[in-house]
Structures are given as C-alpha cells and as structure tokens.
PDB file of N, CA and C in Angstrom:
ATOM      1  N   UNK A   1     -13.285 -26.681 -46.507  1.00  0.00           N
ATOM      2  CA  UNK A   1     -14.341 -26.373 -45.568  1.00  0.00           C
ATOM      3  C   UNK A   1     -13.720 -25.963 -44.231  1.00  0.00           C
ATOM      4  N   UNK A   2     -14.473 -24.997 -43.900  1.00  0.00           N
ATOM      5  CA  UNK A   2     -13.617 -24.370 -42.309  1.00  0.00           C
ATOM      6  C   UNK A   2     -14.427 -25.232 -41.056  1.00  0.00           C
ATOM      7  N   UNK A   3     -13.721 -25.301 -40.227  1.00  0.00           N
ATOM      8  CA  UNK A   3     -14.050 -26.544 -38.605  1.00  0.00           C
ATOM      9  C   UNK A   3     -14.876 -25.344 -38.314  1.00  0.00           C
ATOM     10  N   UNK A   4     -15.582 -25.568 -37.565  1.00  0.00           N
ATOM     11  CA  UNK A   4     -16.545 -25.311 -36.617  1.00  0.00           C
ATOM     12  C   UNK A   4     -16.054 -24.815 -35.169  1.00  0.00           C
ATOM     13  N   UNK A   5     -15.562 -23.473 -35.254  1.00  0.00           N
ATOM     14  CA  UNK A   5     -14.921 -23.190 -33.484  1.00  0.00           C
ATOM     15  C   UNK A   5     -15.888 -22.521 -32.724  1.00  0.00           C
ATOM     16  N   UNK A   6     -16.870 -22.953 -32.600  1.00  0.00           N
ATOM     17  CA  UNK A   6     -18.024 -22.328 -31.829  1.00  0.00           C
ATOM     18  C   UNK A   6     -17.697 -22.349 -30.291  1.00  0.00           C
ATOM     19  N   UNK A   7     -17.137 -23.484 -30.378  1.00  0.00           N
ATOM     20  CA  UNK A   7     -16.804 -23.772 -28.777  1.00  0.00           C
ATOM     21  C   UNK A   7     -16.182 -23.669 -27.682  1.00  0.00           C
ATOM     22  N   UNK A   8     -14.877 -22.882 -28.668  1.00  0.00           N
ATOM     23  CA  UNK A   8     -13.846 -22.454 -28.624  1.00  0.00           C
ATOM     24  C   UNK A   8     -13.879 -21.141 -27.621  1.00  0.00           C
ATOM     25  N   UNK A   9     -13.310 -21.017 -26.681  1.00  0.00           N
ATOM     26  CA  UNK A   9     -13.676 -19.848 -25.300  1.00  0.00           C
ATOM     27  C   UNK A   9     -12.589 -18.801 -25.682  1.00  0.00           C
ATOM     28  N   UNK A  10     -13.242 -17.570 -25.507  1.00  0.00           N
ATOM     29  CA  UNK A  10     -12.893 -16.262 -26.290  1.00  0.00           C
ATOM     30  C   UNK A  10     -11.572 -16.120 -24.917  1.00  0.00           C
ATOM     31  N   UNK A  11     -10.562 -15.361 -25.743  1.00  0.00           N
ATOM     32  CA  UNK A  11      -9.330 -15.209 -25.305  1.00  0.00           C
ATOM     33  C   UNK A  11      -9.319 -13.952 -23.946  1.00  0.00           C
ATOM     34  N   UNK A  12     -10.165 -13.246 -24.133  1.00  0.00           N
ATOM     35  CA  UNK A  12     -10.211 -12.058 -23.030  1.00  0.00           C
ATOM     36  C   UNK A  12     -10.422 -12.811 -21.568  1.00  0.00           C
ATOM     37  N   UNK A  13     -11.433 -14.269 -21.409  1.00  0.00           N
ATOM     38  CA  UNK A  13     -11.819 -14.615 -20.282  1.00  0.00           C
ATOM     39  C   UNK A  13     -10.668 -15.492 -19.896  1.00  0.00           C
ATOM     40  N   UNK A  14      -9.661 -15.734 -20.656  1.00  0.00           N
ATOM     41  CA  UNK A  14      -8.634 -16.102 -19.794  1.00  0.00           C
ATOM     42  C   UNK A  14      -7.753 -15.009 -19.276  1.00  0.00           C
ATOM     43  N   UNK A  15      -7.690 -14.258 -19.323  1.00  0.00           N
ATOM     44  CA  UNK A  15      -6.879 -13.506 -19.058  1.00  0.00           C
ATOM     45  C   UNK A  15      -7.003 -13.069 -17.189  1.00  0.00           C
ATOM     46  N   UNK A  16      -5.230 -13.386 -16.909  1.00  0.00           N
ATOM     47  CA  UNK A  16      -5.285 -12.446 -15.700  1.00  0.00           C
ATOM     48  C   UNK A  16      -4.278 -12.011 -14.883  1.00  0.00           C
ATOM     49  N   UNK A  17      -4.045 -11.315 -14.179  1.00  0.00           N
ATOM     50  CA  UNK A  17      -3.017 -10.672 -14.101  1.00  0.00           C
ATOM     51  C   UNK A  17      -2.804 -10.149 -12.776  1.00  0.00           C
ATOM     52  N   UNK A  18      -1.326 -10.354 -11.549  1.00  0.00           N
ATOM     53  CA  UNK A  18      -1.026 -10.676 -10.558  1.00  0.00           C
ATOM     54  C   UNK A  18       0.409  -9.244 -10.881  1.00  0.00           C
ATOM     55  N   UNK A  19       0.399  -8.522  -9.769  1.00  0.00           N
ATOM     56  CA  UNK A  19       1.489  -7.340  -9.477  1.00  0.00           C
ATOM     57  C   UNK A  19       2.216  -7.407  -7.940  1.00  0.00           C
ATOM     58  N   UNK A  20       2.935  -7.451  -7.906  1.00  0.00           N
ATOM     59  CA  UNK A  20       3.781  -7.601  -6.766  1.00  0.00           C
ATOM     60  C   UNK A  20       4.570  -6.317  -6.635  1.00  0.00           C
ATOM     61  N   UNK A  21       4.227  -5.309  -5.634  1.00  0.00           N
ATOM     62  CA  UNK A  21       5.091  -4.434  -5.849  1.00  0.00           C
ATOM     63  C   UNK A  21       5.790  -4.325  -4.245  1.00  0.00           C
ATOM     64  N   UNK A  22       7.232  -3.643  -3.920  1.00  0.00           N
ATOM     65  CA  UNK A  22       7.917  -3.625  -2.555  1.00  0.00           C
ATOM     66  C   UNK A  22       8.004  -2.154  -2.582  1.00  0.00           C
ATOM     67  N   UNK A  23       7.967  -1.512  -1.611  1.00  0.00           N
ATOM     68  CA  UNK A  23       8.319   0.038  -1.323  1.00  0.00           C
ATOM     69  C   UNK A  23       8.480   0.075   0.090  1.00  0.00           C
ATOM     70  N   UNK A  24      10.164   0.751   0.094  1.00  0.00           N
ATOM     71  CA  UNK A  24      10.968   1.110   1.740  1.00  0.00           C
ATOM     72  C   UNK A  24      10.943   2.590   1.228  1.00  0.00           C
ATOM     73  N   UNK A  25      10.766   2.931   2.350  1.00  0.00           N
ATOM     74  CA  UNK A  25      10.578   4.573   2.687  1.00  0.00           C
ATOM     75  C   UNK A  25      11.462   5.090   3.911  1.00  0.00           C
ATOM     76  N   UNK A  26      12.871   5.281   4.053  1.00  0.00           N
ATOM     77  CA  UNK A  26      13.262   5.489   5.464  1.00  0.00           C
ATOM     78  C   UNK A  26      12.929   7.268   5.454  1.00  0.00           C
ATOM     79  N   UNK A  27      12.868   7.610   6.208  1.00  0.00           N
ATOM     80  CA  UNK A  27      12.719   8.901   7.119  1.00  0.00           C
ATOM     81  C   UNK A  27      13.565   9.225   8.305  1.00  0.00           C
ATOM     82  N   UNK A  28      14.404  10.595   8.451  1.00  0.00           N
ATOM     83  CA  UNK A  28      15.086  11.028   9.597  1.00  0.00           C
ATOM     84  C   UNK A  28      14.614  12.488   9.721  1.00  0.00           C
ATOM     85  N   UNK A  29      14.267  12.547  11.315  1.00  0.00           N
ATOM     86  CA  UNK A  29      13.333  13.495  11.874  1.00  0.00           C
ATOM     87  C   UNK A  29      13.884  14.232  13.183  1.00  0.00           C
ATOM     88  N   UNK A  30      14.711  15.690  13.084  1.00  0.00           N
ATOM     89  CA  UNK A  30      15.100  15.956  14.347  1.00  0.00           C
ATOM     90  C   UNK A  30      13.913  17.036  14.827  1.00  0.00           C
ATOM     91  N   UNK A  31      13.906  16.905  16.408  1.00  0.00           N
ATOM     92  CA  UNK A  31      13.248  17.648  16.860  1.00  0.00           C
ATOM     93  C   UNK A  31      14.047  18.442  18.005  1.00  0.00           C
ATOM     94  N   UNK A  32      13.334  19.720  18.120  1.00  0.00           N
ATOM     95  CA  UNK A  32      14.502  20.391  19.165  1.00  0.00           C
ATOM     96  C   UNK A  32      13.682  21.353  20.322  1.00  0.00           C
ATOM     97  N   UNK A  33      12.321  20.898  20.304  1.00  0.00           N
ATOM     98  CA  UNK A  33      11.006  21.179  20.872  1.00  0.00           C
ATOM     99  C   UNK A  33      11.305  22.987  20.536  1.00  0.00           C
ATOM    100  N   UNK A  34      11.039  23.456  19.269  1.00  0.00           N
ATOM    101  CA  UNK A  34      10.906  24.222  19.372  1.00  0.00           C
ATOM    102  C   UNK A  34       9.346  25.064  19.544  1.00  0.00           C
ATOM    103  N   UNK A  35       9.776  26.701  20.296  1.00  0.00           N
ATOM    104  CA  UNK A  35       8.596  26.919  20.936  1.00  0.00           C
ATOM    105  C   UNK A  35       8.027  26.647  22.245  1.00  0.00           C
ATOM    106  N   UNK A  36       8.726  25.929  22.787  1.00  0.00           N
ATOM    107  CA  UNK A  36       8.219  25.035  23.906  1.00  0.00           C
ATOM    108  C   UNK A  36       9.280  26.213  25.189  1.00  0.00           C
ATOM    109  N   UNK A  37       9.025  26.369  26.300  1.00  0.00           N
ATOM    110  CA  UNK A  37       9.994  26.687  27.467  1.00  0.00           C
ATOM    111  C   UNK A  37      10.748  26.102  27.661  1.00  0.00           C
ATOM    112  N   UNK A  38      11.696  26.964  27.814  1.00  0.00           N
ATOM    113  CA  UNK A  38      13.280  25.648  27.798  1.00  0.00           C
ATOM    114  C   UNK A  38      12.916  25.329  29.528  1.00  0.00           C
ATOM    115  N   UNK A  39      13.352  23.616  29.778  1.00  0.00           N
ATOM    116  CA  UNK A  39      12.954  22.877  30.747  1.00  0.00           C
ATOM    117  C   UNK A  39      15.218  21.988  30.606  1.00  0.00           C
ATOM    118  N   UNK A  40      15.142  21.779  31.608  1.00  0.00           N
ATOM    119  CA  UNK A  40      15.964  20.353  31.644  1.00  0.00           C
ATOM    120  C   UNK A  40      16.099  19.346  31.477  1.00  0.00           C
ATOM    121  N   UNK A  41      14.735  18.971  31.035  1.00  0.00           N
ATOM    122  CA  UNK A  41      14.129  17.567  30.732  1.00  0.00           C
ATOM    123  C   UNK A  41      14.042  17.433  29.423  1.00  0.00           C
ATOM    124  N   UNK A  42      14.237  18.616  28.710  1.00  0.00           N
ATOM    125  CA  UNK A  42      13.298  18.445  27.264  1.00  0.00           C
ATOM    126  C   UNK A  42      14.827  18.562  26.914  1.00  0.00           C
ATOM    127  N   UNK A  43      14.628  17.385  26.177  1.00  0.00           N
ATOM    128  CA  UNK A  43      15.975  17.411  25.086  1.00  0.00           C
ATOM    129  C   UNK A  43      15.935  17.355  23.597  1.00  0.00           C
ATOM    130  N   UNK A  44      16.664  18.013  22.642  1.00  0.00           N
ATOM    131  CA  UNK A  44      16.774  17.358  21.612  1.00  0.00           C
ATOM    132  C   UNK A  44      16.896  16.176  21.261  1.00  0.00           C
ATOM    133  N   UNK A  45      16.516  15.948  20.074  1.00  0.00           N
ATOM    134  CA  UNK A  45      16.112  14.079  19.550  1.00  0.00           C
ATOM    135  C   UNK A  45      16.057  14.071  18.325  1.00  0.00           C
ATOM    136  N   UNK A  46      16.998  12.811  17.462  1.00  0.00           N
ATOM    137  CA  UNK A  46      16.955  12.669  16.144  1.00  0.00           C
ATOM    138  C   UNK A  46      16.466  11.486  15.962  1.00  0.00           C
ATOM    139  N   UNK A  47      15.808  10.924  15.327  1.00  0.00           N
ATOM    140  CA  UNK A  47      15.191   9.559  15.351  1.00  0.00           C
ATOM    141  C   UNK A  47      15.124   9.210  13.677  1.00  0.00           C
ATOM    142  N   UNK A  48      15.224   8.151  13.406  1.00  0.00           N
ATOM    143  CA  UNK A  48      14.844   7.743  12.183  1.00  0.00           C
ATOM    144  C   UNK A  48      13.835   6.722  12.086  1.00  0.00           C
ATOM    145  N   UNK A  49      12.848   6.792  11.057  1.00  0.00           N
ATOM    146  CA  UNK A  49      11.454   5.767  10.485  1.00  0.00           C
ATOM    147  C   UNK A  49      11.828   4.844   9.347  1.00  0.00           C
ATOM    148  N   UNK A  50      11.097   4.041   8.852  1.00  0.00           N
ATOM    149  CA  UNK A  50      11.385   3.507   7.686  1.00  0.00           C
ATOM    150  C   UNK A  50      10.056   2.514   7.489  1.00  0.00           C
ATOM    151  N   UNK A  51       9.625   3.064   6.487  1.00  0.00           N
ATOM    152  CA  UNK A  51       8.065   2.063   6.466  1.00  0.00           C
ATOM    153  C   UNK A  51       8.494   1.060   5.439  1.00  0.00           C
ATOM    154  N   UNK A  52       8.077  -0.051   5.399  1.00  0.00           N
ATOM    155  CA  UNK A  52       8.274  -1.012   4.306  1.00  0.00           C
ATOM    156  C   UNK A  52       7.001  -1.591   3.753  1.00  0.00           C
ATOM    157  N   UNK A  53       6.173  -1.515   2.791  1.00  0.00           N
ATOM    158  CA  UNK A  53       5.090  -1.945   2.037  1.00  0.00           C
ATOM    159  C   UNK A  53       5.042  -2.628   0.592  1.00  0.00           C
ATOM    160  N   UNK A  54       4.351  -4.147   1.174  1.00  0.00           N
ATOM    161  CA  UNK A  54       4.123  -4.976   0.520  1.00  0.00           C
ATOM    162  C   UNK A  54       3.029  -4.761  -0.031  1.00  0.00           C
ATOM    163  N   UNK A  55       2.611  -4.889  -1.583  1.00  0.00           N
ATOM    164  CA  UNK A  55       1.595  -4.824  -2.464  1.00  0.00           C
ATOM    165  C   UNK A  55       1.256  -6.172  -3.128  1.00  0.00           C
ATOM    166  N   UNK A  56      -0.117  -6.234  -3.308  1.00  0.00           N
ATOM    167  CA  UNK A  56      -0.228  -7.380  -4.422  1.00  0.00           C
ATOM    168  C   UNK A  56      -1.782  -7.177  -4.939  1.00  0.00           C
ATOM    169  N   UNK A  57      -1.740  -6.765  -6.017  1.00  0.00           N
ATOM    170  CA  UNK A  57      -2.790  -6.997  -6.744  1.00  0.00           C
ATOM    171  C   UNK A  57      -3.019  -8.306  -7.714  1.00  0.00           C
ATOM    172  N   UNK A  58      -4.236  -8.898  -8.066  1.00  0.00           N
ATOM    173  CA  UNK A  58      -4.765  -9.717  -8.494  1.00  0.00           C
ATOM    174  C   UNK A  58      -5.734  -9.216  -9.298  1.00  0.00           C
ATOM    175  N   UNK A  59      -5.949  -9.757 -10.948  1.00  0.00           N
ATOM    176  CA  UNK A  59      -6.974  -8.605 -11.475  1.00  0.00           C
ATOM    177  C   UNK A  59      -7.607 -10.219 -12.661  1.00  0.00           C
ATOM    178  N   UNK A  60      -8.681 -10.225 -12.627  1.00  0.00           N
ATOM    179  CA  UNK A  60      -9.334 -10.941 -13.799  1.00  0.00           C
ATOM    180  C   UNK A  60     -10.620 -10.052 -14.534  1.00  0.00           C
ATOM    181  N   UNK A  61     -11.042 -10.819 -15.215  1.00  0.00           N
ATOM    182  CA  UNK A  61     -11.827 -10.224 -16.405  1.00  0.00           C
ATOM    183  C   UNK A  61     -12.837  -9.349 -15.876  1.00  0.00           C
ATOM    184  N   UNK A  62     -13.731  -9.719 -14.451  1.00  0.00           N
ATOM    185  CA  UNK A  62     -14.359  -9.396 -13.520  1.00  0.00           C
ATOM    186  C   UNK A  62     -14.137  -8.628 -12.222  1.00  0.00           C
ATOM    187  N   UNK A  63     -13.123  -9.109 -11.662  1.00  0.00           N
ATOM    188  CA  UNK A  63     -12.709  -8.867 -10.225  1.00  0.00           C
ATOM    189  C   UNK A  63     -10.923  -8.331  -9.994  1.00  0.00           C
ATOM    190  N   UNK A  64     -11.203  -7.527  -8.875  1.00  0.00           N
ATOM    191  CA  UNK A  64      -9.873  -7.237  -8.840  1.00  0.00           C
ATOM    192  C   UNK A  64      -9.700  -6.692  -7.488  1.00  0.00           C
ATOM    193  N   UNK A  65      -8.412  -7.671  -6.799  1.00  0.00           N
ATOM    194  CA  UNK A  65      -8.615  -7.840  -5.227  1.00  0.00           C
ATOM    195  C   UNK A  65      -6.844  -6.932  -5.176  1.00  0.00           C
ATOM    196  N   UNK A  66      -7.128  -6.287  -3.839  1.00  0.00           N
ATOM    197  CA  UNK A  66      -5.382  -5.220  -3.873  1.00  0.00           C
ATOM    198  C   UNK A  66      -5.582  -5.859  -1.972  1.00  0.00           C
ATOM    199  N   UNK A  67      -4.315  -6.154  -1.900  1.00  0.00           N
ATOM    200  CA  UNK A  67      -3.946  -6.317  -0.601  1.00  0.00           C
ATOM    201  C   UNK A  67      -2.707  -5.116  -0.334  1.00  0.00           C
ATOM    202  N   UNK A  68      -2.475  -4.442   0.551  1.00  0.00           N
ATOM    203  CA  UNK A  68      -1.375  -3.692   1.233  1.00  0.00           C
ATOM    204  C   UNK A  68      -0.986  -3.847   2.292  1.00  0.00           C
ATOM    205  N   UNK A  69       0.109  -4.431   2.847  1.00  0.00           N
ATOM    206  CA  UNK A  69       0.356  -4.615   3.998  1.00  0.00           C
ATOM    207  C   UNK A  69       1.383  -3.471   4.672  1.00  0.00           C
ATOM    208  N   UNK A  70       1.759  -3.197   5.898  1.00  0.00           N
ATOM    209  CA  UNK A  70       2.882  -2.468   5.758  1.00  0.00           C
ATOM    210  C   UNK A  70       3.435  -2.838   7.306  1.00  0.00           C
ATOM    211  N   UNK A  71       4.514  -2.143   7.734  1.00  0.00           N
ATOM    212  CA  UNK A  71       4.987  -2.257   9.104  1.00  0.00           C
ATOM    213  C   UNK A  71       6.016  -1.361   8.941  1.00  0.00           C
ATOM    214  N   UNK A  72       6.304  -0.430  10.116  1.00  0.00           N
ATOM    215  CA  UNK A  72       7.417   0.702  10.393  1.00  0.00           C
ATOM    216  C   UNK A  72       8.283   0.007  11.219  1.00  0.00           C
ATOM    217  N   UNK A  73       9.487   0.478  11.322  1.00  0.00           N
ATOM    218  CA  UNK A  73      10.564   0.147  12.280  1.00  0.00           C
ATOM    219  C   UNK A  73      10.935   2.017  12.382  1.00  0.00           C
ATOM    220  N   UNK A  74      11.522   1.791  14.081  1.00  0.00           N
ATOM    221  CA  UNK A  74      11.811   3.243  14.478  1.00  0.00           C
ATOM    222  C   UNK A  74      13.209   2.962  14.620  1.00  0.00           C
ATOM    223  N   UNK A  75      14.175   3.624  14.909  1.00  0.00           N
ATOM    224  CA  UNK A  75      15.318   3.753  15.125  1.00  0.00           C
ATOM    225  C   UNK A  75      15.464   5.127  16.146  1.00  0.00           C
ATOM    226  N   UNK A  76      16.052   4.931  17.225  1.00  0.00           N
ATOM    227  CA  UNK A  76      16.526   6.125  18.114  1.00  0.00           C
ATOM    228  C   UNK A  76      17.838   6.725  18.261  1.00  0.00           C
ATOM    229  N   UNK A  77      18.347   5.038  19.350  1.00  0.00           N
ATOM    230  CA  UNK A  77      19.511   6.012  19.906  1.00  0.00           C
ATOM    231  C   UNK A  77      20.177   5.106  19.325  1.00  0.00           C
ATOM    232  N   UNK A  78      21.953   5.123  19.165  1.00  0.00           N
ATOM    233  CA  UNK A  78      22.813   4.493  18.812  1.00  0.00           C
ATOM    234  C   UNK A  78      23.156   3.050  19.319  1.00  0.00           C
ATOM    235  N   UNK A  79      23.251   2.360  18.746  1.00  0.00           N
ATOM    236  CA  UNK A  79      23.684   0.779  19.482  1.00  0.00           C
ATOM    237  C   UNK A  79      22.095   0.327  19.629  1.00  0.00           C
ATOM    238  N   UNK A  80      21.258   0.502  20.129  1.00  0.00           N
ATOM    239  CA  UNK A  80      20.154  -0.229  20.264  1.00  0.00           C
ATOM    240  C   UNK A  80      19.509  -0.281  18.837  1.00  0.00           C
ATOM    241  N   UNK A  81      18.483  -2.040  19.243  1.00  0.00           N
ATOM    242  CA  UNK A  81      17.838  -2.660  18.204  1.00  0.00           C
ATOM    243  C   UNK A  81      16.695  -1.694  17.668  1.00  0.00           C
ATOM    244  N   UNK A  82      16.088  -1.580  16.118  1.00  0.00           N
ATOM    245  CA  UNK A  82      14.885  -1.274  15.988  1.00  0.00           C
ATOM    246  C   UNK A  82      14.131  -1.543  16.572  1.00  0.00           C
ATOM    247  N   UNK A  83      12.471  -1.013  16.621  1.00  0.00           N
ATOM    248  CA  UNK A  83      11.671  -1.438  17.152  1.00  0.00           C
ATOM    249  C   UNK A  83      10.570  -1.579  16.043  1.00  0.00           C
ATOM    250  N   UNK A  84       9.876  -2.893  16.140  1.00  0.00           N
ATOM    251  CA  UNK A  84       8.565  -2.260  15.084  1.00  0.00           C
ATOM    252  C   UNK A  84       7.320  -2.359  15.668  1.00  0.00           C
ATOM    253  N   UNK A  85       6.849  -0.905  15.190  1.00  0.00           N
ATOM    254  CA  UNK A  85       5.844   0.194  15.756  1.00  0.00           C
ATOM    255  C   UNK A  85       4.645  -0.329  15.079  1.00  0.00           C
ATOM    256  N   UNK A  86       4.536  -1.021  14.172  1.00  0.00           N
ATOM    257  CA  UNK A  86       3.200  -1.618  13.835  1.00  0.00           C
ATOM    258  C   UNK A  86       3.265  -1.619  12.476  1.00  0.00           C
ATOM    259  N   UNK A  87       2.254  -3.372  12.522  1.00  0.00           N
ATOM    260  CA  UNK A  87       1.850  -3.935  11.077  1.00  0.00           C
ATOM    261  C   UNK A  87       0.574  -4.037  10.825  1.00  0.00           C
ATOM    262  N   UNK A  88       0.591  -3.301   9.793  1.00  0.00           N
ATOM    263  CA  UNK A  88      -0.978  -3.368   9.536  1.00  0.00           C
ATOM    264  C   UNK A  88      -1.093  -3.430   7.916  1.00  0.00           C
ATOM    265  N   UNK A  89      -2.671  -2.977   7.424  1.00  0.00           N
ATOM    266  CA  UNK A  89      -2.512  -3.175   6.442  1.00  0.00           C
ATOM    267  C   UNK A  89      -3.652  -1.908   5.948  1.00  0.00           C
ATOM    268  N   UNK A  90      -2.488  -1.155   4.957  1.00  0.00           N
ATOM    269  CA  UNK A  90      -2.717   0.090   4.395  1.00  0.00           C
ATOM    270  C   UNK A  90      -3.846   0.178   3.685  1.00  0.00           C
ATOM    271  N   UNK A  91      -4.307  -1.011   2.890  1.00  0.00           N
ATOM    272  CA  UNK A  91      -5.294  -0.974   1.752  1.00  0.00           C
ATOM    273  C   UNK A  91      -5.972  -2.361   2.162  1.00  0.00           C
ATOM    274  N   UNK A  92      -6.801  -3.079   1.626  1.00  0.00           N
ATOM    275  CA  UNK A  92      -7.485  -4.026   1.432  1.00  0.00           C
ATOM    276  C   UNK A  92      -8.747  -4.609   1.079  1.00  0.00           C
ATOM    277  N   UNK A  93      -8.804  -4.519  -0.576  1.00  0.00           N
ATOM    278  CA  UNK A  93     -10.182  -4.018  -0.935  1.00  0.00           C
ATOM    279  C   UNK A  93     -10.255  -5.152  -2.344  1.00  0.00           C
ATOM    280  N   UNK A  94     -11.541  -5.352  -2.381  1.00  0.00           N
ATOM    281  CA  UNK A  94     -11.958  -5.994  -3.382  1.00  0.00           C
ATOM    282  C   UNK A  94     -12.801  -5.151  -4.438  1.00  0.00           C
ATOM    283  N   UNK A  95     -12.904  -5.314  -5.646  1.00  0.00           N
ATOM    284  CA  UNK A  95     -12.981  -4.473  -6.819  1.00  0.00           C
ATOM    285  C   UNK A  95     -13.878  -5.580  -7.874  1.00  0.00           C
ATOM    286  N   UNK A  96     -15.272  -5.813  -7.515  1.00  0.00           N
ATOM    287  CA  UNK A  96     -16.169  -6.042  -8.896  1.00  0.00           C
ATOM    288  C   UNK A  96     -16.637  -5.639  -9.647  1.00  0.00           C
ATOM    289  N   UNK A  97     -16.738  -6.423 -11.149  1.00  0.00           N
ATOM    290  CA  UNK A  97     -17.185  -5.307 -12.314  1.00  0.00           C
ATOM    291  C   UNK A  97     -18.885  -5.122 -11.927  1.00  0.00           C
ATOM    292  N   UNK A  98     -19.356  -4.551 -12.097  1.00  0.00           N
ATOM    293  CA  UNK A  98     -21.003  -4.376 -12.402  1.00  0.00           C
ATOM    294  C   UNK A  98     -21.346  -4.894 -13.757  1.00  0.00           C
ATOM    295  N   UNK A  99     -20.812  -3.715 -14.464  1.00  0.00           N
ATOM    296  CA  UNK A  99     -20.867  -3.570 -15.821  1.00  0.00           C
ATOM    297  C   UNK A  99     -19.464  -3.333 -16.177  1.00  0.00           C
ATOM    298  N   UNK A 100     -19.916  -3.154 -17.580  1.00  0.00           N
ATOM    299  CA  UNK A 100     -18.376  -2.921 -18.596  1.00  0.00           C
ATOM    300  C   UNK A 100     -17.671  -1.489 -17.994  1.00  0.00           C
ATOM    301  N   UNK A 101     -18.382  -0.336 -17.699  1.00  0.00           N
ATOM    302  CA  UNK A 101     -17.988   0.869 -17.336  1.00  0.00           C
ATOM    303  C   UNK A 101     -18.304   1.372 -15.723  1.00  0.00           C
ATOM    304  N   UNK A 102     -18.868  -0.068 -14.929  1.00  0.00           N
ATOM    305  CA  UNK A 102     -19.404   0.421 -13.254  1.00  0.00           C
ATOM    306  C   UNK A 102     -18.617  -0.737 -12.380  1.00  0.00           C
ATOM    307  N   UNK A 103     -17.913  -0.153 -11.781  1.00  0.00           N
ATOM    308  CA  UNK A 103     -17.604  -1.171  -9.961  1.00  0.00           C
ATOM    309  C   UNK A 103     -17.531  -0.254  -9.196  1.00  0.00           C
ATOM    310  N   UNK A 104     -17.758  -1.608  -7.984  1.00  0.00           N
ATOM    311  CA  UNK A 104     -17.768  -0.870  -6.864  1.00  0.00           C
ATOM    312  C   UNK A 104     -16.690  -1.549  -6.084  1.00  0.00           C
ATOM    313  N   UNK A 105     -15.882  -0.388  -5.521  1.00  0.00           N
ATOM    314  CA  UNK A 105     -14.770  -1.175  -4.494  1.00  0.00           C
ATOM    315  C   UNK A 105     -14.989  -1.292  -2.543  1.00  0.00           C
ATOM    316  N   UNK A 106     -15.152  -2.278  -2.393  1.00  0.00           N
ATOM    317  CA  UNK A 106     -15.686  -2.336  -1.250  1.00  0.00           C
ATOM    318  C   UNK A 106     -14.119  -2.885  -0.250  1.00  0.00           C
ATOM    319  N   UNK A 107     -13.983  -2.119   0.728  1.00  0.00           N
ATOM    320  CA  UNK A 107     -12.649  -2.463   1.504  1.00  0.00           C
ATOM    321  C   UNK A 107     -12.168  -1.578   2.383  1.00  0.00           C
ATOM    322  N   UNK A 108     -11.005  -1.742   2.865  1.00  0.00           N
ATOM    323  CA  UNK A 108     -10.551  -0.021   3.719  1.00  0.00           C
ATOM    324  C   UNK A 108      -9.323   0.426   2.064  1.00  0.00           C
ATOM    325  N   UNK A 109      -9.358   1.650   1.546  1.00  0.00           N
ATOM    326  CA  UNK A 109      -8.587   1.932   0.558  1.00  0.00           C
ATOM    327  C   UNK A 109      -7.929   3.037   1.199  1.00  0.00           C
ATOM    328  N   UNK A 110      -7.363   3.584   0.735  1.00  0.00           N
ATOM    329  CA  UNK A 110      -6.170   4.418   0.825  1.00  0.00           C
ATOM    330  C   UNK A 110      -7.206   6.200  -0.135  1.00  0.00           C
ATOM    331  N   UNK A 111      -7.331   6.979   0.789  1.00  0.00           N
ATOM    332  CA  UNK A 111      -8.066   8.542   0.260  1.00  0.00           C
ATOM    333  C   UNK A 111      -7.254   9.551  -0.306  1.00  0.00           C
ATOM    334  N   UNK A 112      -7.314   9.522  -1.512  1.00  0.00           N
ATOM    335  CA  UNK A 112      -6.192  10.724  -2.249  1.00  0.00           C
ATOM    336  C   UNK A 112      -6.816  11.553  -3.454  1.00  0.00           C
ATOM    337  N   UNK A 113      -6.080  13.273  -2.721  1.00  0.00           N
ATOM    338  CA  UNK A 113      -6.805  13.574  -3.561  1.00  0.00           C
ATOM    339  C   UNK A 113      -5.899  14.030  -5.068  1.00  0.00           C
ATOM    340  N   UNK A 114      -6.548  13.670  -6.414  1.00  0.00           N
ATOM    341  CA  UNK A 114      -5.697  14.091  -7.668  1.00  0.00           C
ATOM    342  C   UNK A 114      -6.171  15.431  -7.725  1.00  0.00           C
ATOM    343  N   UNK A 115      -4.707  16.263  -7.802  1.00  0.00           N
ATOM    344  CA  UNK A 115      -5.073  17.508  -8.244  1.00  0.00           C
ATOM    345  C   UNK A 115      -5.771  17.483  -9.837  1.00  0.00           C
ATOM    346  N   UNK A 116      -6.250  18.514 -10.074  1.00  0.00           N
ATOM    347  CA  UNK A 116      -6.664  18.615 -11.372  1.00  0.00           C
ATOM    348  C   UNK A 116      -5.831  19.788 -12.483  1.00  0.00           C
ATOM    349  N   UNK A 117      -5.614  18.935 -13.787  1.00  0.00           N
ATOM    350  CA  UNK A 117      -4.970  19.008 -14.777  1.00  0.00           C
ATOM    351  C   UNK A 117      -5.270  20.431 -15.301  1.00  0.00           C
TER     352      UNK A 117
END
C-alpha cells in the first residue's frame, strides 16, 4: 500500500535563488579642448575613471528584488590620491509575479534599448 503524501509541499515553492555579481570598469580619457580658441589657460588633460558595481539579485517563486550599487573613483594628476565622485545606486527594483506570464517591476531600473534580431 502506498503512504499518503498529500501533505507533502511541492518542490518548486522551495526554491530560490541569490546572484552576486562584481564589475570594475576603468576608463582613460584625454582631452586637448579641441575646437575651442587656443587660450593659456586651457590645457591638455588625461584623466582616468573606474566605476566599480556591486549586484545582487534575490529571486523566489513569486518575487524578485535586484539591488545595484555603484561608486566611481577619478584619477588625475600623478602622485595624488583618488577621489570618489559618487555612490549611488544604478538599479533598485522589486519584481512581483501577477500571474504565471505578468509582473510588474516597480523601482529606479536601468533603460536599454535591445536591438532587434
């Protein structure tokens, strides 16, 4: 005779799932004001960027929350410290199901457009 697993909680509602992702981006940018009237003041300038962004998504059967954080550091002149130019946060949005095939993501997200195939 077979047991009785009626009670037994279906395997999909446990499920869930946590992403951690890191992305550094440095950037070097010379400028030499071109176009501009040559002045005495205006000098050439090489500077370097470097964004660093922290990710973390969180996803269950229902819901699915994305945090993005990020912060730049600048780099100028030689011998002196970075500076960082600001932390903020790129994305931050929460993601409920409606239905099996409808959510809505409510948050500040990130606007991109996919070219088409």
């Amino acid at each position: 005779m077979q047991p009785d697993l009626s009670f037994a909680q279906p395997v999909d509602t446990l499920r869930r799932e946590m992403t951690i992702d890191f992305e550094a981006r440095p950037r070097a940018e010379y400028r030499d004001n071109f176009m501009w009237t040559p002045a005495d003041t205006v000098m050439p300038e090489m500077y370097v960027t470097q964004r660093n962004r922290l990710s973390i998504t969180y996803k269950t059967g229902w819901l699915r929350w994305h945090g993005s954080a990020q912060e730049i550091h600048v780099w100028t002149a030689p011998g002196q410290f970075s500076k960082v130019c600001g932390v903020n946060f790129f994305e931050l949005y929460a993601e409920p199901k409606i239905t099996k095939y409808i959510s809505a993501r409510i948050g500040r997200q990130a606007l991109s457009a996919k070219p088409r195939a």
